[in-house]
N, C-alpha and C. Protein backbone atom coordinates (compact mmCIF):
# COMPACT_ATOMS: atom_id res chain seq x y z
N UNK A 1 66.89 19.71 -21.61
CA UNK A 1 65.51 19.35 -21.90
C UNK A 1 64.60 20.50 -21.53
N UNK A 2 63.53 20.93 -22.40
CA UNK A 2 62.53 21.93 -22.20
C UNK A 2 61.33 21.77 -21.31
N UNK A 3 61.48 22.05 -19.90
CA UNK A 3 60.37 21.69 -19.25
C UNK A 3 59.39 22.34 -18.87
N UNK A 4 59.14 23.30 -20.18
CA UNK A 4 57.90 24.18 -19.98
C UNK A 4 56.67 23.61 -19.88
N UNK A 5 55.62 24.04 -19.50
CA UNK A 5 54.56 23.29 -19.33
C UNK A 5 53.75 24.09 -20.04
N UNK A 6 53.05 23.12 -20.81
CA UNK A 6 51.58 23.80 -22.07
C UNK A 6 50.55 24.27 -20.59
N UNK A 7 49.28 24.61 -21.49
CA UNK A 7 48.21 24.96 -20.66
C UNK A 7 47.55 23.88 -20.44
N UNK A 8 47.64 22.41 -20.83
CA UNK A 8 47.10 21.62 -20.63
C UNK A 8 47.55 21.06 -19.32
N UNK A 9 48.87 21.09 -19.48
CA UNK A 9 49.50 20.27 -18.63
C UNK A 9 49.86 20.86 -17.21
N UNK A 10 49.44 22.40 -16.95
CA UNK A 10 49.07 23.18 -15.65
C UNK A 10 47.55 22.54 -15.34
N UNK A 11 46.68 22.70 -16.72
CA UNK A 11 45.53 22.17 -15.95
C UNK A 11 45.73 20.98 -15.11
N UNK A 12 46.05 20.17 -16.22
CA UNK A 12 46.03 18.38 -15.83
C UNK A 12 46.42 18.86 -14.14
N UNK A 13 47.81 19.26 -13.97
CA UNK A 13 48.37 18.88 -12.60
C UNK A 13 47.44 20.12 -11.55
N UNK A 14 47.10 20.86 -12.11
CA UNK A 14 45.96 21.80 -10.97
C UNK A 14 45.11 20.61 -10.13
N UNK A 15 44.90 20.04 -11.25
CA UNK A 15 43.47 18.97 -10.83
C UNK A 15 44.07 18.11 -9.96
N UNK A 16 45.07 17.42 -10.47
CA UNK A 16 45.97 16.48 -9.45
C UNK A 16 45.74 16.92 -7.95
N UNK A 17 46.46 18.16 -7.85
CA UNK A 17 46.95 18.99 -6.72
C UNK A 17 45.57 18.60 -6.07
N UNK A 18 44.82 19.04 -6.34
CA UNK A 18 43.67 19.20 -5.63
C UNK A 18 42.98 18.08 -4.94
N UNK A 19 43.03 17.13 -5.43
CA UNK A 19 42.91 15.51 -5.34
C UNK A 19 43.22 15.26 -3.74
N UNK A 20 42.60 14.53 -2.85
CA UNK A 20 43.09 14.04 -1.92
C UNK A 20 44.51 12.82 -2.18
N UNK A 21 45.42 12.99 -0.71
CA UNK A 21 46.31 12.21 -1.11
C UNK A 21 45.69 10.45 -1.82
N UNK A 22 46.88 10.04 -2.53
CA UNK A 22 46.29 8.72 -3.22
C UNK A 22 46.77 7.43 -2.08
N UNK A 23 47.33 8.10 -1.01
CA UNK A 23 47.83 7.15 0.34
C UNK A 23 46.95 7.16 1.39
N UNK A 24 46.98 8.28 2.06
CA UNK A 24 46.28 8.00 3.24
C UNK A 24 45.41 8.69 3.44
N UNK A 25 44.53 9.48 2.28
CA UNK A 25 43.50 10.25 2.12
C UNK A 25 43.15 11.74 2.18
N UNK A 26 44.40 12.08 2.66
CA UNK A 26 44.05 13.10 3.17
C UNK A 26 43.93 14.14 2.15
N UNK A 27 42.46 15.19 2.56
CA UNK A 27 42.34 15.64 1.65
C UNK A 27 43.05 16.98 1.29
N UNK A 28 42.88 17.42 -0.37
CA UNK A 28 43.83 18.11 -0.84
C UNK A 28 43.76 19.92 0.36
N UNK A 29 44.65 20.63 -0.60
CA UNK A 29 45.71 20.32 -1.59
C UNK A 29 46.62 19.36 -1.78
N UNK A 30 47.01 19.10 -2.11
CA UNK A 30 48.23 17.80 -2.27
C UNK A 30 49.39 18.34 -3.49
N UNK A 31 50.71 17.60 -3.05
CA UNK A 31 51.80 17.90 -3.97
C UNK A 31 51.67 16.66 -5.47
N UNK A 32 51.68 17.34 -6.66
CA UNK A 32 52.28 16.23 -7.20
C UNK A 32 53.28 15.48 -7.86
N UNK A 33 53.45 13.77 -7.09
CA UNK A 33 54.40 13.41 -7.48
C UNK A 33 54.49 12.77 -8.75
N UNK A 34 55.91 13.08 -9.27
CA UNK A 34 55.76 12.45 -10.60
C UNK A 34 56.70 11.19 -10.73
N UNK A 35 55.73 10.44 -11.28
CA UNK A 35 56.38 9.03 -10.90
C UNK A 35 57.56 8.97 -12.34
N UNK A 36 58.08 9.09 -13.11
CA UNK A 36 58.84 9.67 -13.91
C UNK A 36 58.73 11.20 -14.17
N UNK A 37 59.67 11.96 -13.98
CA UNK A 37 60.43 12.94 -14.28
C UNK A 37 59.86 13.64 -16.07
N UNK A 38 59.49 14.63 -15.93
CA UNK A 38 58.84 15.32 -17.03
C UNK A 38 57.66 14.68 -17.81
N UNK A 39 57.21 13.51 -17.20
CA UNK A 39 56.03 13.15 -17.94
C UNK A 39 54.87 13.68 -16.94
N UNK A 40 54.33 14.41 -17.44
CA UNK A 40 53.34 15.38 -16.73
C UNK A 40 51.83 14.80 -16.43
N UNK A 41 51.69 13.91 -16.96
CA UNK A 41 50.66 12.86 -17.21
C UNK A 41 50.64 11.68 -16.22
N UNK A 42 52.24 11.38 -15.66
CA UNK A 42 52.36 10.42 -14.89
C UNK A 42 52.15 10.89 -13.38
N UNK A 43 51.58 11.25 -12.78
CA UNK A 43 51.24 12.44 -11.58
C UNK A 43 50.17 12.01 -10.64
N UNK A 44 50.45 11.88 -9.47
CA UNK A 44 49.84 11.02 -8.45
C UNK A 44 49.51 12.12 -7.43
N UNK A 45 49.03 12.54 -6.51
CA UNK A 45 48.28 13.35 -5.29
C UNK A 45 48.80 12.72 -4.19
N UNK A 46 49.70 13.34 -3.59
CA UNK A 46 50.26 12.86 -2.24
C UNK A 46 50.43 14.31 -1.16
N UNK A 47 50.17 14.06 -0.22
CA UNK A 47 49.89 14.64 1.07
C UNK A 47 51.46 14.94 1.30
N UNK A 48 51.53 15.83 2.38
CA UNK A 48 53.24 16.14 2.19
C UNK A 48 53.74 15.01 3.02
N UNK A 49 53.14 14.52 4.10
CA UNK A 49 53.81 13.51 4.82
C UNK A 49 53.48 12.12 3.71
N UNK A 50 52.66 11.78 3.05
CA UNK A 50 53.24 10.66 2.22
C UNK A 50 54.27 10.19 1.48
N UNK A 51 54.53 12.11 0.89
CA UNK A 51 54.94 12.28 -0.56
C UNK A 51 56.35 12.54 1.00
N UNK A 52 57.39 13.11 1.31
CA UNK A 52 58.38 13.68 1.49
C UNK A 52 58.52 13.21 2.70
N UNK A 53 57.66 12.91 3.99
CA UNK A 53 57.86 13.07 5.66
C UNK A 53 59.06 11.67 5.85
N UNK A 54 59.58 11.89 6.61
CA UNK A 54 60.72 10.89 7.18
C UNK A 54 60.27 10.03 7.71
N UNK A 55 59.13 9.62 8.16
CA UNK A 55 59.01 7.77 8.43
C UNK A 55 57.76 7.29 7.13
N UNK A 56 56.70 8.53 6.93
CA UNK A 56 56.02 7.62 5.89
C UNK A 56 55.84 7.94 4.47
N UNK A 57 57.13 8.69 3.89
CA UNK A 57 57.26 9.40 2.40
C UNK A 57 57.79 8.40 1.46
N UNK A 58 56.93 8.51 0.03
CA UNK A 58 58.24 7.73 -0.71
C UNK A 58 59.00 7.86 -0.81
N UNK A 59 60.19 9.23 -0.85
CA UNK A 59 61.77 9.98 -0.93
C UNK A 59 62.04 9.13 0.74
N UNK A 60 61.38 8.37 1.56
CA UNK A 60 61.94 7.98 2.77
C UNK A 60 62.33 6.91 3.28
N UNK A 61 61.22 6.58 4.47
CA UNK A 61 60.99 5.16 4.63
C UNK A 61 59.85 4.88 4.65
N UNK A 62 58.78 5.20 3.76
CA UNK A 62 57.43 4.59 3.09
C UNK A 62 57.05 3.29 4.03
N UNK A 63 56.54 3.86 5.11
CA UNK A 63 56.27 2.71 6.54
C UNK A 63 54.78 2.89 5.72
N UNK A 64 53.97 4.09 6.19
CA UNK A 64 52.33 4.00 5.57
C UNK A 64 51.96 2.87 4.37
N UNK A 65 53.17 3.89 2.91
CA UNK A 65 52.87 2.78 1.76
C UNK A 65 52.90 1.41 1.98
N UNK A 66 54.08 0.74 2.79
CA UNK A 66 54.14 -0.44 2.91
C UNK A 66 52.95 -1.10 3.86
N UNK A 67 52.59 -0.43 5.09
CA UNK A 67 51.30 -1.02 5.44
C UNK A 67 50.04 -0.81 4.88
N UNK A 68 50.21 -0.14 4.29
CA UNK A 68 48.49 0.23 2.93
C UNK A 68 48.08 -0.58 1.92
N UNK A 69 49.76 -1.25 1.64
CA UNK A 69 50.16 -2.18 0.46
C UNK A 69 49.82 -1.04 -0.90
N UNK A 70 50.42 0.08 -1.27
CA UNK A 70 50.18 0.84 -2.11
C UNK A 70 52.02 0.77 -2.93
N UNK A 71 51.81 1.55 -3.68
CA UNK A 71 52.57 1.06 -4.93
C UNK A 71 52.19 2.62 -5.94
N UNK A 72 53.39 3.25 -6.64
CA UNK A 72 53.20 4.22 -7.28
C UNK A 72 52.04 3.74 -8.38
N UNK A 73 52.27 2.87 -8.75
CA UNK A 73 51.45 2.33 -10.12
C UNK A 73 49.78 2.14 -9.87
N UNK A 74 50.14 1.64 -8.21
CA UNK A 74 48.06 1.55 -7.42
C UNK A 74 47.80 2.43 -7.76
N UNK A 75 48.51 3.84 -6.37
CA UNK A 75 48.15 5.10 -6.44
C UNK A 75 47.52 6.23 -8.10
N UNK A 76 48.28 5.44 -8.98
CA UNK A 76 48.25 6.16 -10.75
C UNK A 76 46.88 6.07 -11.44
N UNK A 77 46.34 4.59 -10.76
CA UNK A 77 45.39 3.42 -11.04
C UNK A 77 44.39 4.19 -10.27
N UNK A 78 44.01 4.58 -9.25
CA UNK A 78 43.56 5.35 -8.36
C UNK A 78 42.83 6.73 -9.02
N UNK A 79 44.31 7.50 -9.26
CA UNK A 79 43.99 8.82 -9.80
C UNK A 79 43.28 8.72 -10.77
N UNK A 80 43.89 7.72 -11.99
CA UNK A 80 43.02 8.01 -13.49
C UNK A 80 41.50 7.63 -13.44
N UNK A 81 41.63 6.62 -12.42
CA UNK A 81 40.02 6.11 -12.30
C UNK A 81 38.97 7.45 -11.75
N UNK A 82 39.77 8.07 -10.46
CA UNK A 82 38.84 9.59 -10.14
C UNK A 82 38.98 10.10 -11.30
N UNK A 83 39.91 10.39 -12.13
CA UNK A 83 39.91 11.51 -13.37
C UNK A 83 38.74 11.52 -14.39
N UNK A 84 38.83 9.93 -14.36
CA UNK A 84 37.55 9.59 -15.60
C UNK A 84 36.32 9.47 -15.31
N UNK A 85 35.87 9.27 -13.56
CA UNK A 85 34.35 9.28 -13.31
C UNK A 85 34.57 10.69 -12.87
N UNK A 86 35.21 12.12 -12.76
CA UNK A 86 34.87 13.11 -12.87
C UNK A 86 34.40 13.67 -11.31
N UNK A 87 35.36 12.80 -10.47
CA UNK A 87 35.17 13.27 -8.96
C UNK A 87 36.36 14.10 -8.45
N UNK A 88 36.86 14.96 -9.53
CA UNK A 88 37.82 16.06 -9.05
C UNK A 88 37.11 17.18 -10.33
């Protein structure tokens, strides 16, 4: 599969990056995660300890997410809503 990325789709995720995490706020830079694999569009703003850390990452044991009550799909819900009122 070709996983080059257009110029759109560096922008799109620049902006992501920049985004405070969509968990526990913290603000950017942030990594982004992709909640499916090559859809570049599907891309959430997570802090490194949300996104990766060993007690509160999703790759972990997502202790934060579960007490936040967050959910990849919230967090998505989250982002597109900043995307479209234009607060990144």
């Amino acid at each position: 599969m070709n996983n080059t990325l257009n110029k759109q789709e560096r922008l799109h995720l620049a902006r992501i990056k920049a985004m405070p995490c969509s968990v526990c706020g913290q603000a950017g830079p942030s990594e982004a995660h992709h909640i499916e694999q090559h859809k570049q569009y599907l891309c959430i703003p997570l802090c490194t300890d949300c996104h990766t850390g060993s007690h509160n990452g999703l790759h972990r044991l997502k202790r934060i997410w579960s007490i936040l009550k967050k959910t990849e799909l919230s967090c998505l819900n989250n982002t597109i809503e900043q995307l479209m009122n234009g607060k990144v």
